[in-house]
Protein backbone atom coordinates (compact mmCIF):
# COMPACT_ATOMS: atom_id res chain seq x y z
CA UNK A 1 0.00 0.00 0.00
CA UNK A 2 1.61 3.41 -1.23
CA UNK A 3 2.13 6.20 1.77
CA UNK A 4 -0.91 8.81 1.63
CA UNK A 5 0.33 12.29 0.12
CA UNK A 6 0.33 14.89 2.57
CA UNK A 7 -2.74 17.10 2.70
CA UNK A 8 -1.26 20.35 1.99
CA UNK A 9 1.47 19.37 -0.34
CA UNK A 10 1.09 19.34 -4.61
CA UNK A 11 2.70 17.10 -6.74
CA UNK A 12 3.49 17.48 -10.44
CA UNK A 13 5.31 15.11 -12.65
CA UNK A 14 6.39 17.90 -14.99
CA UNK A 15 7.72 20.63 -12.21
CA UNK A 16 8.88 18.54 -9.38
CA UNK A 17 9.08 20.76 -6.09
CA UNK A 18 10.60 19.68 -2.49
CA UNK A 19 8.65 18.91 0.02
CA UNK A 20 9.01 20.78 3.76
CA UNK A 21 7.69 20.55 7.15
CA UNK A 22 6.38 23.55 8.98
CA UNK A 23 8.17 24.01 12.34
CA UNK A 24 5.11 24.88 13.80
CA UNK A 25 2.45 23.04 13.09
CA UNK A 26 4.23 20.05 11.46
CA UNK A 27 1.87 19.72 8.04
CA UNK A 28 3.65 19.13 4.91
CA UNK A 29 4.03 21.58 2.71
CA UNK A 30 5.79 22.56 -0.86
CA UNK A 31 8.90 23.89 0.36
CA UNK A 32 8.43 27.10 -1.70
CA UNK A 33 5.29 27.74 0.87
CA UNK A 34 7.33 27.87 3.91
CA UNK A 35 8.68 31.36 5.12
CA UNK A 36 11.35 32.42 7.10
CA UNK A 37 9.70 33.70 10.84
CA UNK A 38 11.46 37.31 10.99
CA UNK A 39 11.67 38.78 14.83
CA UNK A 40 12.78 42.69 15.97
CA UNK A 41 15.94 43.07 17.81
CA UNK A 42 16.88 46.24 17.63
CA UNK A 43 16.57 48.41 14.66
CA UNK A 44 16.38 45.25 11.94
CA UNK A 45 14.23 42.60 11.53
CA UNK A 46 16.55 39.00 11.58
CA UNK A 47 15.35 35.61 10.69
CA UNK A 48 14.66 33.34 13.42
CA UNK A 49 15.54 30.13 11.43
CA UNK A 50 12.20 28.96 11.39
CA UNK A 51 9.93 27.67 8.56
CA UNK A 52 6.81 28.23 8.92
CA UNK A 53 3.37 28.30 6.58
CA UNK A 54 3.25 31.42 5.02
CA UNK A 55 -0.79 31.48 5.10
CA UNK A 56 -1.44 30.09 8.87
CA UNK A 57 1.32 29.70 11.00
CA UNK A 58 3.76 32.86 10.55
CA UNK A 59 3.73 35.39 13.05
CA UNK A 60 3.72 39.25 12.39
CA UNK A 61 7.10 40.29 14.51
CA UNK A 62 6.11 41.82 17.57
CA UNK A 63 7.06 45.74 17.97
CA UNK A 64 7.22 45.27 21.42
CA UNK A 65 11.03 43.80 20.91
CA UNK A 66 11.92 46.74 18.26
CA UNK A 67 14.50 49.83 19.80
CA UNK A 68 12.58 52.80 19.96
CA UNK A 69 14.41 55.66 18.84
CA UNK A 70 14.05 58.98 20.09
CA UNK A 71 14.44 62.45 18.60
CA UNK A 72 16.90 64.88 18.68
CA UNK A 73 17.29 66.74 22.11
CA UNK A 74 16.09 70.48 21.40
CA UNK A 75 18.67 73.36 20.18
CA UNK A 76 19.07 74.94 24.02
CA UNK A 77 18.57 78.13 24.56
CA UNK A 78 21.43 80.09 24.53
CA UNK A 79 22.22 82.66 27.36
CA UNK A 80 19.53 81.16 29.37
CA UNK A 81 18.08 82.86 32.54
CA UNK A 82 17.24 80.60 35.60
CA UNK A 83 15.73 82.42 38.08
CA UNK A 84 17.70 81.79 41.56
CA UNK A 85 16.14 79.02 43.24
CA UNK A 86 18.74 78.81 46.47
CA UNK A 87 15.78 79.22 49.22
CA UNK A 88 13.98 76.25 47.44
CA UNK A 89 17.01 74.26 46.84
CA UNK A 90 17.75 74.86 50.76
CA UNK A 91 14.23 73.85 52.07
CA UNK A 92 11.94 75.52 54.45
CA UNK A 93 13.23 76.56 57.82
CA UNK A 94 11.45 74.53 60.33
CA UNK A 95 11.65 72.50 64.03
CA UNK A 96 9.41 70.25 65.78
CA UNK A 97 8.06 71.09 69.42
CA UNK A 98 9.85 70.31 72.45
CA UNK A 99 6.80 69.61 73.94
CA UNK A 100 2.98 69.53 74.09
CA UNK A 101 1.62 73.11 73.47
CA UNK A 102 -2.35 73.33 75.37
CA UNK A 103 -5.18 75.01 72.94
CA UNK A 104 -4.60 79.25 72.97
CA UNK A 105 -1.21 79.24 74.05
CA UNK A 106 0.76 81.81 72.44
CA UNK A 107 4.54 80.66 73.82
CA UNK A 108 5.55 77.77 71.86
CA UNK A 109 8.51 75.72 73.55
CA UNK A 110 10.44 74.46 70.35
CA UNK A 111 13.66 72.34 69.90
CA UNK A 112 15.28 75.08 67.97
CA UNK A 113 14.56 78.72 66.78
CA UNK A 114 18.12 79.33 64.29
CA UNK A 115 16.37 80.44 61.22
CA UNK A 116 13.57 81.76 62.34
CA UNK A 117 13.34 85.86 62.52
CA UNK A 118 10.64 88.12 64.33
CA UNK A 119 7.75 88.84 61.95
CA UNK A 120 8.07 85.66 59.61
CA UNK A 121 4.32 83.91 59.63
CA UNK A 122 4.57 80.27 60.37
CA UNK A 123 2.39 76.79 60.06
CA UNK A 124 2.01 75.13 63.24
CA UNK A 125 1.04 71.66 63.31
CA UNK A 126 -1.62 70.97 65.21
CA UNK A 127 -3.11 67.98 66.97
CA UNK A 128 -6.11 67.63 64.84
CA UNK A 129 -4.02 67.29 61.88
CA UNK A 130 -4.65 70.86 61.10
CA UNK A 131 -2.30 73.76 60.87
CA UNK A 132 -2.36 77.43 62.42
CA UNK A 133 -0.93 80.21 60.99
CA UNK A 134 0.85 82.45 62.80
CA UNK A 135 3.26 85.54 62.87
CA UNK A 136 6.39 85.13 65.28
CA UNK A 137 6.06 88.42 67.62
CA UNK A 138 9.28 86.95 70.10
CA UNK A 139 11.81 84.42 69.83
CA UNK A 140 13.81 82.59 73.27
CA UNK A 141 17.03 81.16 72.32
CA UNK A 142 18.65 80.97 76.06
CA UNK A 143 16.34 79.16 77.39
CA UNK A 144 15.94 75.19 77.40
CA UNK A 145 13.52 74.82 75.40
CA UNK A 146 14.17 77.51 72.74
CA UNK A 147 10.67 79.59 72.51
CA UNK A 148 9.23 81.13 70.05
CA UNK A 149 5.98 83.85 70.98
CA UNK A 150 3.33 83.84 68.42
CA UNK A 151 0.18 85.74 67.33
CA UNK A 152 -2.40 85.01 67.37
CA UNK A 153 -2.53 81.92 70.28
CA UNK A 154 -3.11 78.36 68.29
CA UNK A 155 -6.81 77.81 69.27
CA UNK A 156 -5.80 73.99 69.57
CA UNK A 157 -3.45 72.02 71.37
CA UNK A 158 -0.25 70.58 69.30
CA UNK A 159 1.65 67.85 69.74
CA UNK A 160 4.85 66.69 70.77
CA UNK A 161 7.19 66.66 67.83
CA UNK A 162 4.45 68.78 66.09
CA UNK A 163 6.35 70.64 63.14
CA UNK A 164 6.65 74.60 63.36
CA UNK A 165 7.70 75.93 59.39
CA UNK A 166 7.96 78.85 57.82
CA UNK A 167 5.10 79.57 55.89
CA UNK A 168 6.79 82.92 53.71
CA UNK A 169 9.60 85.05 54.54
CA UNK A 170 8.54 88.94 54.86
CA UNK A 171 10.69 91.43 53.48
């Protein structure tokens, strides 16, 4: 009994072609139907060394795997002006409290006043998880706790370790 002829393959007495098997799904194929399966890498497409069926099995190359490339940076600008960020760069001045501060107290007992200057308005925190604003009418630095006096009194008692910062410097 002769061997069946593969479903997908032709045969021709006059124009003899090669036969091939699809590395995917394994049907048999004129070898002239097989592809090459192409995959990114980089800028190129490259050949995987696969043959595969040209009308079911190849896959379009993923551009997931392809190198993006970017444009040009733009032309600077030349003789730029930045603006003079050193107070950003430098933080906010600030310091926690030395201890617990009772609602409409104006005397604030703080772990350290360097920084701070009569008149600056500050953010106290308080322990509601709100802050008061205040303006700094006195400042203590002799004393242990360092104190600052403020205006008005916080209407709310603020924790230990509460954060005091300056809210904007006045000039």
């Amino acid at each position: 009994m002769a061997d069946p002829l593969p479903k997908y393959a032709r045969v021709n007495a006059q124009d003899p072609q090669a036969w091939g098997q699809c590395d995917r799904c394994g049907f048999w194929r004129n070898r002239a139907d097989l592809v090459s399966q192409m995959a990114w890498a980089g800028t190129h497409l490259y050949d995987t060394g696969t043959l595969v069926c040209g009308d079911r099995c190849y896959d379009i190359p993923n551009e997931q795997l392809r190198t993006i490339i970017l444009p040009p940076d733009p032309q600077p600008v030349l003789n730029a002006r930045v603006p003079n960020l050193q107070y950003e760069e430098a933080g906010p001045v600030q310091t926690n409290l030395a201890e617990n501060v009772e609602a409409f107290s104006a005397l604030l007992p703080v772990e350290s006043v360097e920084g701070f200057e009569i008149g600056n308005t500050v953010w106290v925190q308080l322990s509601n998880a709100t802050f008061a604003q205040c303006e700094i009418i006195a400042l203590d630095a002799v004393s242990s706790p360092n104190t600052m006096t403020v205006d008005p009194p916080i209407l709310a008692s603020a924790p230990y370790t509460g954060v005091v910062t300056i809210l904007a410097e006045n000039t």
